[in-house]
PDB file of N, CA and C in Angstrom:
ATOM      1  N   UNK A   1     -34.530  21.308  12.918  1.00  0.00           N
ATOM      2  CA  UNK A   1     -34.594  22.578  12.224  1.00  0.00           C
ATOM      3  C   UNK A   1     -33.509  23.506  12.784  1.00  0.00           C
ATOM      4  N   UNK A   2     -32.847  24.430  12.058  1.00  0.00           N
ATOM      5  CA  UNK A   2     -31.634  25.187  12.537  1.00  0.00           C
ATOM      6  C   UNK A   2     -32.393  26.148  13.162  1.00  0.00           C
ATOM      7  N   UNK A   3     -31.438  27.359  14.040  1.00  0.00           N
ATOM      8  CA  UNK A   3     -32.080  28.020  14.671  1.00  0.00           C
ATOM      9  C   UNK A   3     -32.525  29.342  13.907  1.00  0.00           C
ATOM     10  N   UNK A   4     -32.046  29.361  12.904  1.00  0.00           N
ATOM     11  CA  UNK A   4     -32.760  30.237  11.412  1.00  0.00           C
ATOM     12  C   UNK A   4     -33.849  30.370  11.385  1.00  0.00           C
ATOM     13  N   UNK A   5     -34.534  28.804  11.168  1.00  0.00           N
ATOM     14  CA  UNK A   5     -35.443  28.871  10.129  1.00  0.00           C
ATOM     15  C   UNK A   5     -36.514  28.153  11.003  1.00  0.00           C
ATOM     16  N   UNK A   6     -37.481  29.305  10.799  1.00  0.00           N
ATOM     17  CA  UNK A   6     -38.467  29.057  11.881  1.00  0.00           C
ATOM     18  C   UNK A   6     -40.235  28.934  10.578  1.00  0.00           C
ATOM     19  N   UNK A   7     -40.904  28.400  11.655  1.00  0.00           N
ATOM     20  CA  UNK A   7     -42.283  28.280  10.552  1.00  0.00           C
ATOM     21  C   UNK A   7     -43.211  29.353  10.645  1.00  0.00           C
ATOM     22  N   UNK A   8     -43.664  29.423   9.742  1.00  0.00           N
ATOM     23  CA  UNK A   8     -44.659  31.111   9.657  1.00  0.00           C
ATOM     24  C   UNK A   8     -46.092  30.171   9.302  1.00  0.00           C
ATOM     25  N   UNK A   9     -46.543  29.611   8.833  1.00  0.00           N
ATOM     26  CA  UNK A   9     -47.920  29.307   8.562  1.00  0.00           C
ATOM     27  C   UNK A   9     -47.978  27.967   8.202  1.00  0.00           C
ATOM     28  N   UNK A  10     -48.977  27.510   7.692  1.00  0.00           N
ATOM     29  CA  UNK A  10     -49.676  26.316   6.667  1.00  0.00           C
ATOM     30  C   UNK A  10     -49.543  26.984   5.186  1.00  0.00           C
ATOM     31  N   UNK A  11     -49.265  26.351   4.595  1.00  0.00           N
ATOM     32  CA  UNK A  11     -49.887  26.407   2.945  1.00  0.00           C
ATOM     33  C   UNK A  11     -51.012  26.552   2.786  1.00  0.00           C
ATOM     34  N   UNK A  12     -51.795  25.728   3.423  1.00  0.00           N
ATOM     35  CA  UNK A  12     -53.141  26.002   3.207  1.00  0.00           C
ATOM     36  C   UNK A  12     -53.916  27.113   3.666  1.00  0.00           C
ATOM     37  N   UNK A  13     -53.152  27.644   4.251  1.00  0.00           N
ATOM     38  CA  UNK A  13     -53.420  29.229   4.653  1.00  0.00           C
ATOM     39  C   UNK A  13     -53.735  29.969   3.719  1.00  0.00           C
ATOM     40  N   UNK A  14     -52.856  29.541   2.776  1.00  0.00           N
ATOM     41  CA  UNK A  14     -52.724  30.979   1.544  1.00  0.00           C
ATOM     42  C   UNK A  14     -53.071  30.312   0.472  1.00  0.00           C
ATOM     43  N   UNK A  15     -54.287  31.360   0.145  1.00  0.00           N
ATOM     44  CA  UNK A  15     -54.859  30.644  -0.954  1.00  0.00           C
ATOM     45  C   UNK A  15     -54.196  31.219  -2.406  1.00  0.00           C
ATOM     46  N   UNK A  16     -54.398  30.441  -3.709  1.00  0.00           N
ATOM     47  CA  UNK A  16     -53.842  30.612  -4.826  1.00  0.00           C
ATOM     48  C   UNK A  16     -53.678  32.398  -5.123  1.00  0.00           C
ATOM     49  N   UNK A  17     -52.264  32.569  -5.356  1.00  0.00           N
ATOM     50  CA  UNK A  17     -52.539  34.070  -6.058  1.00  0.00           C
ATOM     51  C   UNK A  17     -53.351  35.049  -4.888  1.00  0.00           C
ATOM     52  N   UNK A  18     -52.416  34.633  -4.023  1.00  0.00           N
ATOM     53  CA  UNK A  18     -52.946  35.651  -2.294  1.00  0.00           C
ATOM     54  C   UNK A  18     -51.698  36.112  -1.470  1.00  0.00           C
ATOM     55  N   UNK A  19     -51.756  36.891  -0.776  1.00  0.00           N
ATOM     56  CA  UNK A  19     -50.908  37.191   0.318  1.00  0.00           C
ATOM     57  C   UNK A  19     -51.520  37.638   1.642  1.00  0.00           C
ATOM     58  N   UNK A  20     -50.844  37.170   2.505  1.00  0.00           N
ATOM     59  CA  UNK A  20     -51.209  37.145   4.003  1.00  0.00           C
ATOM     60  C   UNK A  20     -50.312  37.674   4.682  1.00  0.00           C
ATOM     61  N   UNK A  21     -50.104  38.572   5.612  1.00  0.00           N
ATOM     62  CA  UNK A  21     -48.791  38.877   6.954  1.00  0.00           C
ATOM     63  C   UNK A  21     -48.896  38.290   8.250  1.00  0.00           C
ATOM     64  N   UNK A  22     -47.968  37.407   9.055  1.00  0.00           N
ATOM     65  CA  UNK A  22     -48.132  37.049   9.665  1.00  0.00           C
ATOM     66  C   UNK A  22     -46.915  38.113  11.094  1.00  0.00           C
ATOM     67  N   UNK A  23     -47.024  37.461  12.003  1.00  0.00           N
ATOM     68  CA  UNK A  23     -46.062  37.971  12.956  1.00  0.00           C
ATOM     69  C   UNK A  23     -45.199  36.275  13.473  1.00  0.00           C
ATOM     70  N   UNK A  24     -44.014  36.911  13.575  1.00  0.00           N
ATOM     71  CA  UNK A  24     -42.753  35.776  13.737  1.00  0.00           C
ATOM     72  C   UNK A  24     -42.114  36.484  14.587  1.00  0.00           C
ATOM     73  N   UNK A  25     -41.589  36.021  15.665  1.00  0.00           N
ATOM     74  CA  UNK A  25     -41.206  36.814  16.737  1.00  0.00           C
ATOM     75  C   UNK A  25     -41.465  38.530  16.610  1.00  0.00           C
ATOM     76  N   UNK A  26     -39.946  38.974  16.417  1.00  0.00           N
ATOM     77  CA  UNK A  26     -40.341  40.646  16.408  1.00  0.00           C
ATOM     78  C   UNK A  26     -40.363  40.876  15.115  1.00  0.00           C
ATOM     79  N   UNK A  27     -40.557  39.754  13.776  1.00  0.00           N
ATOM     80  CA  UNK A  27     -40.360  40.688  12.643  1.00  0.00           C
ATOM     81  C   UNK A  27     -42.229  40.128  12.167  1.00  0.00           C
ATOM     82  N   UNK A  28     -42.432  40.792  10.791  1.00  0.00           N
ATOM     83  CA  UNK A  28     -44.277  40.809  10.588  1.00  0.00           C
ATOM     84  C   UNK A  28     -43.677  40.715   9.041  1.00  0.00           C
ATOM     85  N   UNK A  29     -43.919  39.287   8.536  1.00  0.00           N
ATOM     86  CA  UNK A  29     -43.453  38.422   6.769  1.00  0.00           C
ATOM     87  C   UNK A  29     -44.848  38.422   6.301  1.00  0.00           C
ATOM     88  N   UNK A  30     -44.616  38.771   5.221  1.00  0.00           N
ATOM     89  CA  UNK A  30     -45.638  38.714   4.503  1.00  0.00           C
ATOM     90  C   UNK A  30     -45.546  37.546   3.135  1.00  0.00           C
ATOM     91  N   UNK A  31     -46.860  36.525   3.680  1.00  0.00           N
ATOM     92  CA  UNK A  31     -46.247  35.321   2.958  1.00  0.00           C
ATOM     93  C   UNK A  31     -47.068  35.401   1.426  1.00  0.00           C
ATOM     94  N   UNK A  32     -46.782  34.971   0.076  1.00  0.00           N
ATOM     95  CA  UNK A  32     -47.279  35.181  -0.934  1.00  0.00           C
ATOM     96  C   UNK A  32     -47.351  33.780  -1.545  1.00  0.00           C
ATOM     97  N   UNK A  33     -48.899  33.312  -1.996  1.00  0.00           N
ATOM     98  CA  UNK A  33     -48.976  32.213  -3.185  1.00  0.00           C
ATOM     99  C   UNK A  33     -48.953  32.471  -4.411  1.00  0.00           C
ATOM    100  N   UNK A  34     -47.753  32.086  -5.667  1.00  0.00           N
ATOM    101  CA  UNK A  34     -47.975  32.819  -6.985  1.00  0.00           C
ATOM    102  C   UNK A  34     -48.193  31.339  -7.466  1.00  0.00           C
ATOM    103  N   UNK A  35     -49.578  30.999  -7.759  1.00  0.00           N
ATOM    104  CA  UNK A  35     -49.842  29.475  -8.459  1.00  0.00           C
ATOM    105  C   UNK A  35     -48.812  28.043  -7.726  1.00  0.00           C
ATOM    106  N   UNK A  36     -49.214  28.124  -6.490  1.00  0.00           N
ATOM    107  CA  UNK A  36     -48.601  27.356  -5.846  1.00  0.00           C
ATOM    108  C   UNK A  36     -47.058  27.481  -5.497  1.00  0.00           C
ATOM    109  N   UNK A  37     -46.491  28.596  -5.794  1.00  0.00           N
ATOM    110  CA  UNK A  37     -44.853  29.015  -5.203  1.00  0.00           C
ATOM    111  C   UNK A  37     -44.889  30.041  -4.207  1.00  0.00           C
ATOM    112  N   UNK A  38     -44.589  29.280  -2.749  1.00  0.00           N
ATOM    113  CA  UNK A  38     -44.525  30.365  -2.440  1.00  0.00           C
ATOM    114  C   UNK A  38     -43.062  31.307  -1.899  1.00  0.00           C
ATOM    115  N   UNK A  39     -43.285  32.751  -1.647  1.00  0.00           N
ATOM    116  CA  UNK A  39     -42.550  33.701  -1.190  1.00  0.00           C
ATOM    117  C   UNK A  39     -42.563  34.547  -0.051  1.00  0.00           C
ATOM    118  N   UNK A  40     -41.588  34.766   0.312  1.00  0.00           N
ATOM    119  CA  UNK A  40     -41.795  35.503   1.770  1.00  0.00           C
ATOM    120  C   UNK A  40     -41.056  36.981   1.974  1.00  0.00           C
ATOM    121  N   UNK A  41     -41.343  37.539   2.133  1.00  0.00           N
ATOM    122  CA  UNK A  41     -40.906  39.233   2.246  1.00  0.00           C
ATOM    123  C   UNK A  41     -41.378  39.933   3.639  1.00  0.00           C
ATOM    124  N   UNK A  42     -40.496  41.022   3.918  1.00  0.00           N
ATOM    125  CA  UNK A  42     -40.953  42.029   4.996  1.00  0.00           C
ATOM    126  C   UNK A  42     -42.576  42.227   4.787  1.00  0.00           C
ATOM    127  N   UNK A  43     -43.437  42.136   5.692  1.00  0.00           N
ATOM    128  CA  UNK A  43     -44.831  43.183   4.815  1.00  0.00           C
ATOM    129  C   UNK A  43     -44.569  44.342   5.258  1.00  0.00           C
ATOM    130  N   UNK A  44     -43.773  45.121   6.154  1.00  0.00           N
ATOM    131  CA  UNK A  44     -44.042  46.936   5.523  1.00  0.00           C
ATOM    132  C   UNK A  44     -43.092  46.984   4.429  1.00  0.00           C
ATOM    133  N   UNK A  45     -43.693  48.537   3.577  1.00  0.00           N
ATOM    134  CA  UNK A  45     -42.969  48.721   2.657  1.00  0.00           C
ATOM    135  C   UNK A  45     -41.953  49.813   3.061  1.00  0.00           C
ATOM    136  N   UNK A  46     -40.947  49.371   1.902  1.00  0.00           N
ATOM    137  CA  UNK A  46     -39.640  50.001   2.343  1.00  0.00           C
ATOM    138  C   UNK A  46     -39.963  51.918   2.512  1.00  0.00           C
ATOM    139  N   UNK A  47     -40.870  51.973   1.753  1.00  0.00           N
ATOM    140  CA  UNK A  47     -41.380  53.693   1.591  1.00  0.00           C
ATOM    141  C   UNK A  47     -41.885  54.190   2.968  1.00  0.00           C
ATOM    142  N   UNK A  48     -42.793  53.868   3.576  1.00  0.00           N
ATOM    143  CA  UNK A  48     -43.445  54.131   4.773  1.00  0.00           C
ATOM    144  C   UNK A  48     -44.455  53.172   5.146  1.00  0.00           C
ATOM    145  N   UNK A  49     -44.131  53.116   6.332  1.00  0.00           N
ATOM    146  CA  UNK A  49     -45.062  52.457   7.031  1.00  0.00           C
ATOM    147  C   UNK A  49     -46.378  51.575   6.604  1.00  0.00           C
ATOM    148  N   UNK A  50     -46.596  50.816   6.025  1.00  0.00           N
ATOM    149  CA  UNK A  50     -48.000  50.151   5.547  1.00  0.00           C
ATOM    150  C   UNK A  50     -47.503  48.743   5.107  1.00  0.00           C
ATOM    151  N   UNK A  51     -48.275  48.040   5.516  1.00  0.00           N
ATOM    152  CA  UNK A  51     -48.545  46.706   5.253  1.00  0.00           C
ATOM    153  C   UNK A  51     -48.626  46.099   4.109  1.00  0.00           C
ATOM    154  N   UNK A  52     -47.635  45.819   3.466  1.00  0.00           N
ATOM    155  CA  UNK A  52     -47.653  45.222   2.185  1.00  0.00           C
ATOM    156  C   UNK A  52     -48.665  43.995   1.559  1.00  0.00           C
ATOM    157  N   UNK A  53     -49.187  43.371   3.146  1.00  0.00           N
ATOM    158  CA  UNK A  53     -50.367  42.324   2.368  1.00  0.00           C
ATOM    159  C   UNK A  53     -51.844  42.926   2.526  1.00  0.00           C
ATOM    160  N   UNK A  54     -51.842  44.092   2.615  1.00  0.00           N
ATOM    161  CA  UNK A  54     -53.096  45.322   2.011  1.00  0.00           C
ATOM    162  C   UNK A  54     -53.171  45.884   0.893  1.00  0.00           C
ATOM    163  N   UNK A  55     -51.710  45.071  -0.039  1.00  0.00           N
ATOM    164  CA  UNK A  55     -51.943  45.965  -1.152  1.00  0.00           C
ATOM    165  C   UNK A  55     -52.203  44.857  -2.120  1.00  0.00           C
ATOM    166  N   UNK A  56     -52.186  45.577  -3.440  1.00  0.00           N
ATOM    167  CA  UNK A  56     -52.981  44.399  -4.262  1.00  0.00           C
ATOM    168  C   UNK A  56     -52.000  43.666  -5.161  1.00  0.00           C
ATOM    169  N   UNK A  57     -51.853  42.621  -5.097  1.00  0.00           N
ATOM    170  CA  UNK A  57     -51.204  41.632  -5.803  1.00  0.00           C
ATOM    171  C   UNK A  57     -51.554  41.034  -7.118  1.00  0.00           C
ATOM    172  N   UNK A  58     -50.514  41.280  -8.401  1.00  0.00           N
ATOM    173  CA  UNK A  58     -51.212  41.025 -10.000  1.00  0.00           C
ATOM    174  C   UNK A  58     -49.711  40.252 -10.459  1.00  0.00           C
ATOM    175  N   UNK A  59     -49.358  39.546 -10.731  1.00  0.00           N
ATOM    176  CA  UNK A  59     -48.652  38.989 -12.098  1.00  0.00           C
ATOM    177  C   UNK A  59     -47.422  39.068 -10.819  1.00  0.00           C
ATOM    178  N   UNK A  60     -47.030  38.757  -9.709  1.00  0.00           N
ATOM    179  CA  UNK A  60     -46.035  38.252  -9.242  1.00  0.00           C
ATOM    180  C   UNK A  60     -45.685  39.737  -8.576  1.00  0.00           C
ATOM    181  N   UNK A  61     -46.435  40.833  -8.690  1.00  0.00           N
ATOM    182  CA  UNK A  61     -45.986  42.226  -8.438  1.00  0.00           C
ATOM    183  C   UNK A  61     -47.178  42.501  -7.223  1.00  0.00           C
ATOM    184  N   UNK A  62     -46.379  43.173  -6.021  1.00  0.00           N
ATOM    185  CA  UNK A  62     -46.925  43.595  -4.972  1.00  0.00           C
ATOM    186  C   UNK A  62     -47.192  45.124  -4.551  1.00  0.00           C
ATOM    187  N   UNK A  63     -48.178  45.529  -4.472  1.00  0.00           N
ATOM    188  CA  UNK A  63     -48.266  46.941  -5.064  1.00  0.00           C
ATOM    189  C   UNK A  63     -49.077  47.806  -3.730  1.00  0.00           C
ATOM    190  N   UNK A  64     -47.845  48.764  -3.175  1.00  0.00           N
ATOM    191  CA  UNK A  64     -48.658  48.995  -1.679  1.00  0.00           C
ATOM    192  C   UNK A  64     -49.934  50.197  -1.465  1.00  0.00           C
ATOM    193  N   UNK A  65     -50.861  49.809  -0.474  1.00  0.00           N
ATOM    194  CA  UNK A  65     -52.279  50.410  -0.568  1.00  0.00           C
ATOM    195  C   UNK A  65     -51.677  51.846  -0.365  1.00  0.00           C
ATOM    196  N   UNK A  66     -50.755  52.155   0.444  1.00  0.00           N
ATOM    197  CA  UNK A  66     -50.644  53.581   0.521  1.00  0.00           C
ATOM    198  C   UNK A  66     -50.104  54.110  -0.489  1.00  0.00           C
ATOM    199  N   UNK A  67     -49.180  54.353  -1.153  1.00  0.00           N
ATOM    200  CA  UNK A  67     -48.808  55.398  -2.024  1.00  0.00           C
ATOM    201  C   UNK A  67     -48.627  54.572  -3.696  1.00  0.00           C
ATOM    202  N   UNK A  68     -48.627  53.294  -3.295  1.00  0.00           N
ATOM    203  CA  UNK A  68     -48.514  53.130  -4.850  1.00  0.00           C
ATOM    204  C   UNK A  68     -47.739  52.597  -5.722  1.00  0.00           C
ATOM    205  N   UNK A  69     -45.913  52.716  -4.366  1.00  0.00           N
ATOM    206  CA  UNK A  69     -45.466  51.827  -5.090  1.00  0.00           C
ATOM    207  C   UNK A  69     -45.264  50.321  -5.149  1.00  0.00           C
ATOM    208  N   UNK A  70     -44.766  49.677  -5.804  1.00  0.00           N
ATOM    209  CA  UNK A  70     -44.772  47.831  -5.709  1.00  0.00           C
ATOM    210  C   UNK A  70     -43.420  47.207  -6.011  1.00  0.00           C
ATOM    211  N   UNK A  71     -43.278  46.010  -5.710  1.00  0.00           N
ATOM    212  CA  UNK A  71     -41.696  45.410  -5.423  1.00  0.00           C
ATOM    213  C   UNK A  71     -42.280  44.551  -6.353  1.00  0.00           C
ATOM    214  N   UNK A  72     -41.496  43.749  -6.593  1.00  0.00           N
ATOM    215  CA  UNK A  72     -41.557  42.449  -7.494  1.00  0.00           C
ATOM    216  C   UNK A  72     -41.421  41.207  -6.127  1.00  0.00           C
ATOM    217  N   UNK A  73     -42.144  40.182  -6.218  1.00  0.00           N
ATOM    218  CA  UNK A  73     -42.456  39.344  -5.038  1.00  0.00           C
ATOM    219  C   UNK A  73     -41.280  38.418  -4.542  1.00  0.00           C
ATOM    220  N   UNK A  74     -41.142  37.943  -5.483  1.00  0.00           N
ATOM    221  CA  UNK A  74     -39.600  36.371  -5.801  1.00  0.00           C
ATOM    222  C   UNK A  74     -38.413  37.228  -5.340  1.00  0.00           C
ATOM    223  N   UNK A  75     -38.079  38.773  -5.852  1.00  0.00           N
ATOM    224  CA  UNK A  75     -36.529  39.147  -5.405  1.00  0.00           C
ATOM    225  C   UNK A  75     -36.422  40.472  -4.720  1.00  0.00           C
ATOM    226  N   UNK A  76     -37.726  40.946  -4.478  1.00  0.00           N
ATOM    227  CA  UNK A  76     -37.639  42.272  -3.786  1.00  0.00           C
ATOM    228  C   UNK A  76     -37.018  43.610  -4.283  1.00  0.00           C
ATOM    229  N   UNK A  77     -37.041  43.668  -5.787  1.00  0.00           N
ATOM    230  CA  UNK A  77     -37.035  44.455  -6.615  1.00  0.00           C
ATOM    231  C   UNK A  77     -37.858  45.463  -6.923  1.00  0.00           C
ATOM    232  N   UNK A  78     -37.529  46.706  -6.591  1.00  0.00           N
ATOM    233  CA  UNK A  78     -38.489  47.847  -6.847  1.00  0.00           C
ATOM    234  C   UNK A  78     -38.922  48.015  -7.756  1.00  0.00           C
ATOM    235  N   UNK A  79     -40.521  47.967  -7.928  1.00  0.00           N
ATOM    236  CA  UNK A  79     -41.294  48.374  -9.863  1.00  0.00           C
ATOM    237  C   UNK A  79     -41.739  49.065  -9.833  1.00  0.00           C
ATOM    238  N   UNK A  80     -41.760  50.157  -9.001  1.00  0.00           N
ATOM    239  CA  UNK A  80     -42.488  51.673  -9.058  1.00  0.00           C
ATOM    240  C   UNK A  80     -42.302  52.584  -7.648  1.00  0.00           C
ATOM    241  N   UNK A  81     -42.214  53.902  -8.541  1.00  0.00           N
ATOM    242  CA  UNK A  81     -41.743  54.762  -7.271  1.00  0.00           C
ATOM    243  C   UNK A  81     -43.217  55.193  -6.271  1.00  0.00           C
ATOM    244  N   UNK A  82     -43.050  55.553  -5.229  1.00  0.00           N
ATOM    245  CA  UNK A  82     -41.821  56.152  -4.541  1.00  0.00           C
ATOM    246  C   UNK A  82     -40.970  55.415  -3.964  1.00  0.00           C
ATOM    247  N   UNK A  83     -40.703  54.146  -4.016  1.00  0.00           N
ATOM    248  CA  UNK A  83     -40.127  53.108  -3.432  1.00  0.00           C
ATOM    249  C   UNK A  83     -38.621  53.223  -4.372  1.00  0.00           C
ATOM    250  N   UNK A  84     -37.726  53.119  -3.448  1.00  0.00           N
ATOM    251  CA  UNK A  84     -36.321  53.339  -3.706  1.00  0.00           C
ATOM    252  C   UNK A  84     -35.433  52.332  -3.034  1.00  0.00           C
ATOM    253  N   UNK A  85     -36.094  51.435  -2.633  1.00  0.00           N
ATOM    254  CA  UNK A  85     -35.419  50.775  -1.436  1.00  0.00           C
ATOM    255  C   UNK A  85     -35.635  49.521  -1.492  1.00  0.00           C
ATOM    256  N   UNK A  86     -35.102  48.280  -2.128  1.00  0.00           N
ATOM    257  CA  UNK A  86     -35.609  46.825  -2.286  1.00  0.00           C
ATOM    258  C   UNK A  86     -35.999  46.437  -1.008  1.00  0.00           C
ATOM    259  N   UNK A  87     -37.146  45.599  -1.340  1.00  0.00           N
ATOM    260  CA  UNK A  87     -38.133  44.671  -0.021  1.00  0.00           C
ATOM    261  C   UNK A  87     -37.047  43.518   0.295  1.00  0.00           C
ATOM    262  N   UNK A  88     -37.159  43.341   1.578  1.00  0.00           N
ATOM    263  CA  UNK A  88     -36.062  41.951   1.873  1.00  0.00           C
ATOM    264  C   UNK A  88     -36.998  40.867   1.717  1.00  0.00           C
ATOM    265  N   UNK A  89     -36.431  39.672   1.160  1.00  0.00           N
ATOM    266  CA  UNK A  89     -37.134  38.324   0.643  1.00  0.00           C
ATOM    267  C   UNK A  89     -36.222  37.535   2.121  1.00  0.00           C
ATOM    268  N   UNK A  90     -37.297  36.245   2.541  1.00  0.00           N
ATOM    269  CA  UNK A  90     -36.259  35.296   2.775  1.00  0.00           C
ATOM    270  C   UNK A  90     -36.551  34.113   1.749  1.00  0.00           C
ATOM    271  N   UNK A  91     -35.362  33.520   2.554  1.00  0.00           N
ATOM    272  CA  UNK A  91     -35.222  31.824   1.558  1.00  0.00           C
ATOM    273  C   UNK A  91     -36.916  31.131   2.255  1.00  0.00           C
ATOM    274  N   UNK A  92     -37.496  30.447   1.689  1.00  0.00           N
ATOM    275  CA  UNK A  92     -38.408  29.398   1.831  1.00  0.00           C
ATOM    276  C   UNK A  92     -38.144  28.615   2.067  1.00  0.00           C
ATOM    277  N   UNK A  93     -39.084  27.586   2.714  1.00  0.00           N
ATOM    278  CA  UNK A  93     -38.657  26.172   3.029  1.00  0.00           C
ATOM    279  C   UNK A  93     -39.843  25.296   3.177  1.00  0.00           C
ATOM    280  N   UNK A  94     -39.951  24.577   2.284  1.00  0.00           N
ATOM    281  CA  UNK A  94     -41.627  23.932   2.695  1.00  0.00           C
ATOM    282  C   UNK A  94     -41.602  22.420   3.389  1.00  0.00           C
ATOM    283  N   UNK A  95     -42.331  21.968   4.952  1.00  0.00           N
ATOM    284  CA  UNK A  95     -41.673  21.065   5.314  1.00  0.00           C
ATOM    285  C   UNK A  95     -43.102  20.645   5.095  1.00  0.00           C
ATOM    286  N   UNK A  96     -43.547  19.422   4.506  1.00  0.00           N
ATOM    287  CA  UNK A  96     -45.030  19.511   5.014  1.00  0.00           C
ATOM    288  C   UNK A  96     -45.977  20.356   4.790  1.00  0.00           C
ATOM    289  N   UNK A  97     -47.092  20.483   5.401  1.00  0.00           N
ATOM    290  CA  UNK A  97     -48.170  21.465   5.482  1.00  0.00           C
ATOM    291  C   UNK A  97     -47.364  23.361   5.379  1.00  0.00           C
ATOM    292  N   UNK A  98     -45.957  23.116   6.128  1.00  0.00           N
ATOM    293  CA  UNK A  98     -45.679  23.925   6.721  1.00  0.00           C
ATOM    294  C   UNK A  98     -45.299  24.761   5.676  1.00  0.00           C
ATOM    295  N   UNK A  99     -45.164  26.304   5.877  1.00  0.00           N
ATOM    296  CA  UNK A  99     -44.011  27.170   5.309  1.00  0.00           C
ATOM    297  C   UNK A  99     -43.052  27.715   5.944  1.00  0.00           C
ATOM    298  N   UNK A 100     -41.725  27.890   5.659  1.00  0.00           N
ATOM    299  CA  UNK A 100     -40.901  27.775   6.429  1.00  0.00           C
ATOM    300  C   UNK A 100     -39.601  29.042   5.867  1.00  0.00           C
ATOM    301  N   UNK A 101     -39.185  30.168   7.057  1.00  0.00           N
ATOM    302  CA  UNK A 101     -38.136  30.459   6.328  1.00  0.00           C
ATOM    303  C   UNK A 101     -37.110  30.261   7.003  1.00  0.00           C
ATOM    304  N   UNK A 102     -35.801  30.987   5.992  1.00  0.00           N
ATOM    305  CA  UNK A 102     -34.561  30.726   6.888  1.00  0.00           C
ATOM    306  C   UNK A 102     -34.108  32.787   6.858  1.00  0.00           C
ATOM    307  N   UNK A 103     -34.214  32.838   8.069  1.00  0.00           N
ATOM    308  CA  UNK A 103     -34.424  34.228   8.364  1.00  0.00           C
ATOM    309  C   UNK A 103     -33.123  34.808   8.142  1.00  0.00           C
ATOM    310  N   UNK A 104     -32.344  34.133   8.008  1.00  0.00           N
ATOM    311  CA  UNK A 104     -30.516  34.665   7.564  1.00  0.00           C
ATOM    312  C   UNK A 104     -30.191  34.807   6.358  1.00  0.00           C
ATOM    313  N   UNK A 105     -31.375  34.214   5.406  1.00  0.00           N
ATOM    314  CA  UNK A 105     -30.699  33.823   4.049  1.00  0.00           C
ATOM    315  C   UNK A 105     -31.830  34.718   3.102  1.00  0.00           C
ATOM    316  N   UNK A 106     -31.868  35.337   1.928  1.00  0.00           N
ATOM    317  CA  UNK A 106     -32.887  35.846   1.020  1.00  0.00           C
ATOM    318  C   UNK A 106     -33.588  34.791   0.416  1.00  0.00           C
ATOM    319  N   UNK A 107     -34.061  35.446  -0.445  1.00  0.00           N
ATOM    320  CA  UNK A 107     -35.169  34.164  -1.214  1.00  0.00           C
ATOM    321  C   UNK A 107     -34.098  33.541  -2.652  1.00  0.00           C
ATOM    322  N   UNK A 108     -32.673  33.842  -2.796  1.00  0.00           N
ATOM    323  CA  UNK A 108     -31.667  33.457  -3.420  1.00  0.00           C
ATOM    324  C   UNK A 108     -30.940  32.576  -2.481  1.00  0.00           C
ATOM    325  N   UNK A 109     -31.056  32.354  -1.359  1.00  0.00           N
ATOM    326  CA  UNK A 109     -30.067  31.392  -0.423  1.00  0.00           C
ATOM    327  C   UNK A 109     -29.432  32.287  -0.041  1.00  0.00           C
ATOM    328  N   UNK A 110     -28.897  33.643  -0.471  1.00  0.00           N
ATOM    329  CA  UNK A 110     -27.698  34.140   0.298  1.00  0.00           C
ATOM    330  C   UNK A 110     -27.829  34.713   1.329  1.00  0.00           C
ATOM    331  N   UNK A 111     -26.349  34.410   1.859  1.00  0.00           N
ATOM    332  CA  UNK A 111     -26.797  35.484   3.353  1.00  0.00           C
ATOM    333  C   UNK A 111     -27.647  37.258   3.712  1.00  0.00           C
ATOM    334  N   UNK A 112     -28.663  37.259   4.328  1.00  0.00           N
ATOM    335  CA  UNK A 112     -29.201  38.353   4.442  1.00  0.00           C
ATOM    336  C   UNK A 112     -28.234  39.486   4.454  1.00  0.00           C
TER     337      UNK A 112
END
């Protein structure tokens, strides 16, 4: 494994159409199942401070408990204000049981 891309959980962790935050060294990913695909993002939100896998998750859209607004899950696209600020995605990697990201790259492959 490169020195990127490190493992954050099991699959079986996350159940269908769920999100979980885990801690990975100093950063806290918040991993997402959309019908078996999964995605990985910062869990605070770019707005303030709060935990993005406290908020409620509908149709691929992540929507934070504090103020309200939500990113889109797959590209970290803002879908409601007060959020002004795209969520960082990484790339995935599923080895096995495992989920896996590559902490340099987005959830497009490109470099962070």
């Amino acid at each position: 494994m490169a020195d990127n891309v490190v493992r954050v959980c099991a699959q079986s962790e996350i159940g269908p159409d769920s999100v979980k935050a885990y801690e990975v060294g100093d950063r806290r990913l918040a991993v997402f199942n959309l019908g078996g695909e999964f995605y990985v993002t910062d869990d605070e939100c770019t707005h303030a401070a709060a935990s993005l896998a406290e908020g409620m998750l509908e149709d691929g859209i992540i929507e934070c408990c504090l103020h309200f607004g939500a990113f889109d899950v797959k590209t970290g696209e803002v879908k409601a204000p007060p959020c002004s600020q795209a969520l960082r995605t990484y790339k995935v990697l599923l080895q096995g049981d495992d989920v896996c990201v590559d902490l340099d790259k987005n959830a497009a492959g490109e470099p962070a």
